[in-house]
Protein backbone atom coordinates (compact mmCIF):
# COMPACT_ATOMS: atom_id res chain seq x y z
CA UNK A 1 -11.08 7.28 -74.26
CA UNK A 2 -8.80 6.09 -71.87
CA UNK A 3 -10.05 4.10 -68.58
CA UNK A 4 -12.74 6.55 -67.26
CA UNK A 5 -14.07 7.01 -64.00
CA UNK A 6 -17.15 8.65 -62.80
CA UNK A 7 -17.29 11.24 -60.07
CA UNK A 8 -20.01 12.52 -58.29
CA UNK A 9 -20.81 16.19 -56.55
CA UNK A 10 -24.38 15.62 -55.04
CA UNK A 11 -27.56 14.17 -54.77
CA UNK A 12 -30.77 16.02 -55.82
CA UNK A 13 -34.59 15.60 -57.15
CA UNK A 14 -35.06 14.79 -60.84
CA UNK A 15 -36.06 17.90 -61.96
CA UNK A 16 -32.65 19.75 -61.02
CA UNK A 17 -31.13 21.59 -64.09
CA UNK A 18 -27.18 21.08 -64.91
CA UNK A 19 -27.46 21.55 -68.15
CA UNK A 20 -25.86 25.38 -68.07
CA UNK A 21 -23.47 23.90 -65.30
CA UNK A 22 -21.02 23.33 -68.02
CA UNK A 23 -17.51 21.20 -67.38
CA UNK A 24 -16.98 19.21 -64.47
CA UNK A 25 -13.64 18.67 -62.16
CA UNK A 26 -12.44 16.97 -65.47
CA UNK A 27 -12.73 19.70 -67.50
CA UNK A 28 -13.32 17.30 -70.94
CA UNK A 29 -16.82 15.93 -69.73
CA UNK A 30 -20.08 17.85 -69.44
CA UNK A 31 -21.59 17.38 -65.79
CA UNK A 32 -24.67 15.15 -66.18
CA UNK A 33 -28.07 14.76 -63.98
CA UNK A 34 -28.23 10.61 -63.66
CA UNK A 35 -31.95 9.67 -62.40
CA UNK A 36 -32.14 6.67 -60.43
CA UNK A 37 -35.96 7.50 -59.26
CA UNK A 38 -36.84 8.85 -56.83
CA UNK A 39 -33.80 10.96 -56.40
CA UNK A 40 -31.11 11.73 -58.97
CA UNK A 41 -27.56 11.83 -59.20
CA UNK A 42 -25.70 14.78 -60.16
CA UNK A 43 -21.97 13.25 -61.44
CA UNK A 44 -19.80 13.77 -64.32
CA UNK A 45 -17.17 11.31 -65.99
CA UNK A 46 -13.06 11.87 -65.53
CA UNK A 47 -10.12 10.27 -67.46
CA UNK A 48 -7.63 8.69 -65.08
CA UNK A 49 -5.59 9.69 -67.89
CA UNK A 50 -5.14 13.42 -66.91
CA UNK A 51 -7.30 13.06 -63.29
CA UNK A 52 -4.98 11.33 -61.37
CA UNK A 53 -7.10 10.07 -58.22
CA UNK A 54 -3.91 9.35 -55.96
CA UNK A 55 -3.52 13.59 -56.15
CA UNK A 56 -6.48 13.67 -54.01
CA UNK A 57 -4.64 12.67 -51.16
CA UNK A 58 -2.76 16.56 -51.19
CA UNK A 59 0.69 15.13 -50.48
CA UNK A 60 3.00 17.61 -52.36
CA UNK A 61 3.09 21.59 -52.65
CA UNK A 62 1.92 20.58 -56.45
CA UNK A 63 -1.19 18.12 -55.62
CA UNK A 64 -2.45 20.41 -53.08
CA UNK A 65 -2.51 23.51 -55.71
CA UNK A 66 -4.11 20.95 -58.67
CA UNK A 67 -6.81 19.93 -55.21
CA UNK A 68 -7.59 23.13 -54.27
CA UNK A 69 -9.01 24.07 -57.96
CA UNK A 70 -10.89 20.44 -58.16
CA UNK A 71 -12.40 22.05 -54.99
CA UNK A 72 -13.24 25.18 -56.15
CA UNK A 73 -14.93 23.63 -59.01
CA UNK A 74 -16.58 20.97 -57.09
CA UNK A 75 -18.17 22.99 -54.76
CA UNK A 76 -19.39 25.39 -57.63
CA UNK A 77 -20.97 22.44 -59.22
CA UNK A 78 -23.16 21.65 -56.16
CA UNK A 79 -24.19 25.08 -55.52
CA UNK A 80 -25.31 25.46 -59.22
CA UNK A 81 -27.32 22.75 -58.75
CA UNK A 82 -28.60 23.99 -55.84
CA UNK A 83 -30.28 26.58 -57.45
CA UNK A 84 -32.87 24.41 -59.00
CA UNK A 85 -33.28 22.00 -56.38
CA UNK A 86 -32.63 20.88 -52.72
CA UNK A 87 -29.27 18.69 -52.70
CA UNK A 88 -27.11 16.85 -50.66
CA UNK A 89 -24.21 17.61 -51.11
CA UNK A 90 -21.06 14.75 -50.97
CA UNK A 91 -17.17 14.89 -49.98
CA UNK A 92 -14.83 15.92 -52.36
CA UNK A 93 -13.57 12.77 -54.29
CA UNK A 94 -16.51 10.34 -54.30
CA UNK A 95 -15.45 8.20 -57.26
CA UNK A 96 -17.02 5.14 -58.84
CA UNK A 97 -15.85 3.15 -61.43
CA UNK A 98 -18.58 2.97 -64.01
CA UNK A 99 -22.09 4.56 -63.99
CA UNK A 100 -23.46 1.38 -62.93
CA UNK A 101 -21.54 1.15 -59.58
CA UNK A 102 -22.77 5.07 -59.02
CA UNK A 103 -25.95 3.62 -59.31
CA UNK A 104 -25.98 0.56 -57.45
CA UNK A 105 -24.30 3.17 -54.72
CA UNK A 106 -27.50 5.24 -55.27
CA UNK A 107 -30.05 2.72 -54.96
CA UNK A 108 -28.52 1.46 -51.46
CA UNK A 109 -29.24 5.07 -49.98
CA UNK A 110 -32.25 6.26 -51.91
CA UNK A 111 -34.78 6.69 -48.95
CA UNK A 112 -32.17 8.35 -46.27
CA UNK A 113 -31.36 10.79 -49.23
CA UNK A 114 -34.89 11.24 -50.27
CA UNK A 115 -36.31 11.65 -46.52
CA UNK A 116 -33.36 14.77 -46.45
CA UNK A 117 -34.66 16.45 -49.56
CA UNK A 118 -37.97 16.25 -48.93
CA UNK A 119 -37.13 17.43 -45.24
CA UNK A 120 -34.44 20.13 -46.84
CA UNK A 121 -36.96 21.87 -49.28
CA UNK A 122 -35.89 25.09 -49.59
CA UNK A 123 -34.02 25.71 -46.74
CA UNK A 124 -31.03 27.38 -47.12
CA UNK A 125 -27.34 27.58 -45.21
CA UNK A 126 -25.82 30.81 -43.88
CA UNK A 127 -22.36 31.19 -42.19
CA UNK A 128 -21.66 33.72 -39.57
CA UNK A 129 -17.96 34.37 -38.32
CA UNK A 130 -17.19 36.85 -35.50
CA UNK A 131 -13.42 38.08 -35.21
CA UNK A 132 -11.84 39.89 -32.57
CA UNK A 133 -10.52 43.34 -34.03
CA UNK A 134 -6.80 43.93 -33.46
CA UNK A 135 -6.57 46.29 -30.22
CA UNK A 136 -9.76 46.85 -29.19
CA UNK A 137 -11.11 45.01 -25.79
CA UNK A 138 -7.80 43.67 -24.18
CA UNK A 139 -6.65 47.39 -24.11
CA UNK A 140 -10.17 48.78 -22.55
CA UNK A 141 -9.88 45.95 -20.05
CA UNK A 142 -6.45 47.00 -18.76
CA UNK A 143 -7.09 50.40 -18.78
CA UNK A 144 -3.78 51.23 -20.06
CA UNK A 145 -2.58 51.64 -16.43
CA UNK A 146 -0.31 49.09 -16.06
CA UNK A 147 3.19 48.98 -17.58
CA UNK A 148 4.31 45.65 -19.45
CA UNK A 149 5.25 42.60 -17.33
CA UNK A 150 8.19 40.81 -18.69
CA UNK A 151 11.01 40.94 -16.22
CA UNK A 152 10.08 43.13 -12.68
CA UNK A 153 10.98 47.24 -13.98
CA UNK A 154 14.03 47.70 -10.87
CA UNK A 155 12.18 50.93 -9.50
CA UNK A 156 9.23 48.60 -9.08
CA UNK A 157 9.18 46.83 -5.35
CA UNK A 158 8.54 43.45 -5.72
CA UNK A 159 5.02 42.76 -4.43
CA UNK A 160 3.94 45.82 -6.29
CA UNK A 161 5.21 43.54 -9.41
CA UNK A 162 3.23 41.08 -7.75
CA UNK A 163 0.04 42.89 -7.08
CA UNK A 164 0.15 44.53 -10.63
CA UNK A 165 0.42 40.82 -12.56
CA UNK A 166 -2.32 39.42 -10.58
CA UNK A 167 -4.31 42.25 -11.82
CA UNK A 168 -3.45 42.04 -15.45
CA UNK A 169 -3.87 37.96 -15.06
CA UNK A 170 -7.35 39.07 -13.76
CA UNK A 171 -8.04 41.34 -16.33
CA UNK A 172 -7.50 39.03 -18.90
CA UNK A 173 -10.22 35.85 -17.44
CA UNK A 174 -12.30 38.67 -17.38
CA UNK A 175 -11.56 39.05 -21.16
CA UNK A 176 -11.87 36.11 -21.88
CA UNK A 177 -15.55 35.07 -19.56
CA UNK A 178 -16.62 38.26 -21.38
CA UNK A 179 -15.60 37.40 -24.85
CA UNK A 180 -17.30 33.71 -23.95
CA UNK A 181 -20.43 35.43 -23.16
CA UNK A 182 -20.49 37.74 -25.90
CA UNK A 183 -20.66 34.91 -28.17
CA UNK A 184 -23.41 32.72 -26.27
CA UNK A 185 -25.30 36.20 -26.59
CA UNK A 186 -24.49 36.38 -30.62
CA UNK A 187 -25.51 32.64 -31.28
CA UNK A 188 -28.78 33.02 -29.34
CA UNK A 189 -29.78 35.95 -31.19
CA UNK A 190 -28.89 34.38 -34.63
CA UNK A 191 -30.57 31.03 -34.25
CA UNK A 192 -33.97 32.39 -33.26
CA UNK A 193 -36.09 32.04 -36.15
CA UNK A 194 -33.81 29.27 -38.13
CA UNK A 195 -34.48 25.65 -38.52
CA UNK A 196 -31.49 24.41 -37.15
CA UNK A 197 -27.52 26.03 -36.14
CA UNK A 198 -24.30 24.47 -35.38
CA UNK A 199 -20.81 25.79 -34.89
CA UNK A 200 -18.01 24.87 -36.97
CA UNK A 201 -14.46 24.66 -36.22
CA UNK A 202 -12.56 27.91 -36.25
CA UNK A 203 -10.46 28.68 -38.63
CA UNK A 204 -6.87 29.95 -38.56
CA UNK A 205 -5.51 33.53 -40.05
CA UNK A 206 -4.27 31.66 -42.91
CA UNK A 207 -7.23 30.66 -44.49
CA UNK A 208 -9.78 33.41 -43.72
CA UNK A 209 -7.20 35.63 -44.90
CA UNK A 210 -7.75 37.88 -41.60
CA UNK A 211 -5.64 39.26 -39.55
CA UNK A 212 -8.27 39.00 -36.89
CA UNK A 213 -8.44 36.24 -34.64
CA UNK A 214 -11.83 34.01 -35.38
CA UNK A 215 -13.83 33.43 -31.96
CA UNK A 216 -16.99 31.60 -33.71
CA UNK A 217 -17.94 29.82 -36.28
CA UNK A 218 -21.42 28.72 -36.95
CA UNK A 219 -23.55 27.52 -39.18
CA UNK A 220 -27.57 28.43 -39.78
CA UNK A 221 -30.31 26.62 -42.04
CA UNK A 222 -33.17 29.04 -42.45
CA UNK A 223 -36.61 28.45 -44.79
CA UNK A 224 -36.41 30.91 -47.76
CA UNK A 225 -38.89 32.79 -46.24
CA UNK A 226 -37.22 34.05 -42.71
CA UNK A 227 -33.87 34.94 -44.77
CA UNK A 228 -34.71 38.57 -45.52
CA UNK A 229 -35.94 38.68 -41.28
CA UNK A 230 -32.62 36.66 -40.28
CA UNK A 231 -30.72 39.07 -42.40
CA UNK A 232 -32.04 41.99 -40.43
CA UNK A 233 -31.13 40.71 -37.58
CA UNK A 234 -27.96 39.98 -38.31
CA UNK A 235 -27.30 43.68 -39.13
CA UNK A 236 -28.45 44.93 -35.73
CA UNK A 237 -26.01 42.67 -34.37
CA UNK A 238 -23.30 43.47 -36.47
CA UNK A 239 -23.80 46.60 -34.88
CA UNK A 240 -23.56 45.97 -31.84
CA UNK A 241 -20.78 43.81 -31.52
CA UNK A 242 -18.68 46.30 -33.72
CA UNK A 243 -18.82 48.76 -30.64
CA UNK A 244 -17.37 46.09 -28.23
CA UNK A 245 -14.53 46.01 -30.71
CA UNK A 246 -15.85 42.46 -32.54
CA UNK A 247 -16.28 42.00 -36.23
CA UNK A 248 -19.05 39.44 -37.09
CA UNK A 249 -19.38 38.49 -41.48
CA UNK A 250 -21.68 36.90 -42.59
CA UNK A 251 -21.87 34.39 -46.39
CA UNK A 252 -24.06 32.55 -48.04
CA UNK A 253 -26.55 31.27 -49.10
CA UNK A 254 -24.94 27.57 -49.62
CA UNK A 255 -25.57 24.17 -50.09
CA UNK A 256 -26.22 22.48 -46.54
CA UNK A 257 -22.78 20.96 -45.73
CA UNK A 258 -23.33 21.17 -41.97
CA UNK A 259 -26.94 19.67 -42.30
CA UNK A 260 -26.90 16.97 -44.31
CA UNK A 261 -26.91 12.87 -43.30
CA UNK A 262 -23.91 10.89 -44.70
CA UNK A 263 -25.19 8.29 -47.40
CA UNK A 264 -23.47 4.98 -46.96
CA UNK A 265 -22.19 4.53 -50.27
């Protein structure tokens, strides 16, 4: 085999089953669960043959297509794993060159990544996004009342033109305090009853594949046992902010991406 690589997805416990996980980014090598007591390492190997490591970087139309399904994968891999035991998950790309550099790496951060796992247990991530629907609160704010304000209509004097975009300028702070409140109101409600919450950066219409426009982002950990609770919250919410004209969806659960340390590898 030609000069191989090994590439790693996560940290977890010992006992953490890959073996139905199946092929990992390099889809000739089985992904493997490497111990290195008292944690593990879940990795699999890749030929620099076919995985070309300077693709990571995404710099042409064709590396970022062959990156985005290395992500898909890699991200699959760490939530299967997930399933039989808290993990940590890493960035996309760790790469060592043999399995005894991945476990040198290992033994440098065992206790900050076995102080997470323990702490972890079997907490869980959920993601909650709230969207702003296409018409609904700017319109109700304005009342309909005014007409557009481009250029100054000629039967219009002009400090009624004035008056009128002073109103609408108004109008829209008011929007937009309102909108800023809303939100405060959502995330307070949602993070009652979780072990920890943090908001993520919003995301344009091109990747949520929305046409609504995101106003939050967050991320909640929650103990396996409040989920089913959390979840009922969240669909009183839901409800509510649908009739101020707000979407809110909610995914998961996932690894903890937005709770975990970074191991100094």
């Amino acid at each position: 085999m030609p000069d191989q690589h090994y590439y790693q997805y996560a940290f977890a416990w010992p006992h953490c089953s890959v073996r139905e996980i199946g092929s990992g980014v390099d889809p000739r090598f089985a992904v493997e669960l490497i111990s290195s007591r008292p944690i593990a390492v879940v990795a699999s190997p890749v030929g620099l043959d076919q995985f070309d490591v300077a693709r990571l970087q995404g710099e042409t139309t064709e590396d970022v297509g062959w990156l985005n399904q290395v992500a898909i994968r890699h991200h699959e891999i760490v939530r299967q794993a997930a399933k039989s035991s808290p993990v940590l998950p890493l960035r996309l790309g760790t790469l060592f060159r043999s399995q005894a550099s991945l476990l040198a790496a290992a033994a440098r951060c065992q206790k900050t990544v076995a102080d997470f796992l323990h702490t972890l247990g079997d907490r869980q991530e959920w993601a909650v996004k709230l969207y702003l629907e296409k018409q609904p609160v700017e319109e109700t704010a304005g009342h309909g009342s005014s007409p557009p304000l481009g250029h100054a209509p000629r039967t219009v004097a002009g400090a009624e033109y004035m008056k009128r975009k002073k109103a609408q300028l108004r109008r829209h702070r008011e929007l937009r305090a309102g909108l800023k409140e809303e939100i405060q109101v959502v995330e307070h409600q949602l993070k009652t009853g979780t072990d920890g919450c943090c908001r993520v950066r919003l995301l344009p219409a091109g990747l949520t594949g929305r046409s609504e426009k995101m106003l939050f982002n967050g991320a909640f950990l929650l103990p396996a046992s409040q989920v089913k609770t959390w979840l009922a919250t969240v669909g009183r919410v839901c409800g509510s902010v649908r009739r101020k004209g707000l979407l809110l969806e909610v995914t998961g659960p996932s690894p903890p991406y937005h709770f975990c340390p970074t191991p100094e590898l």
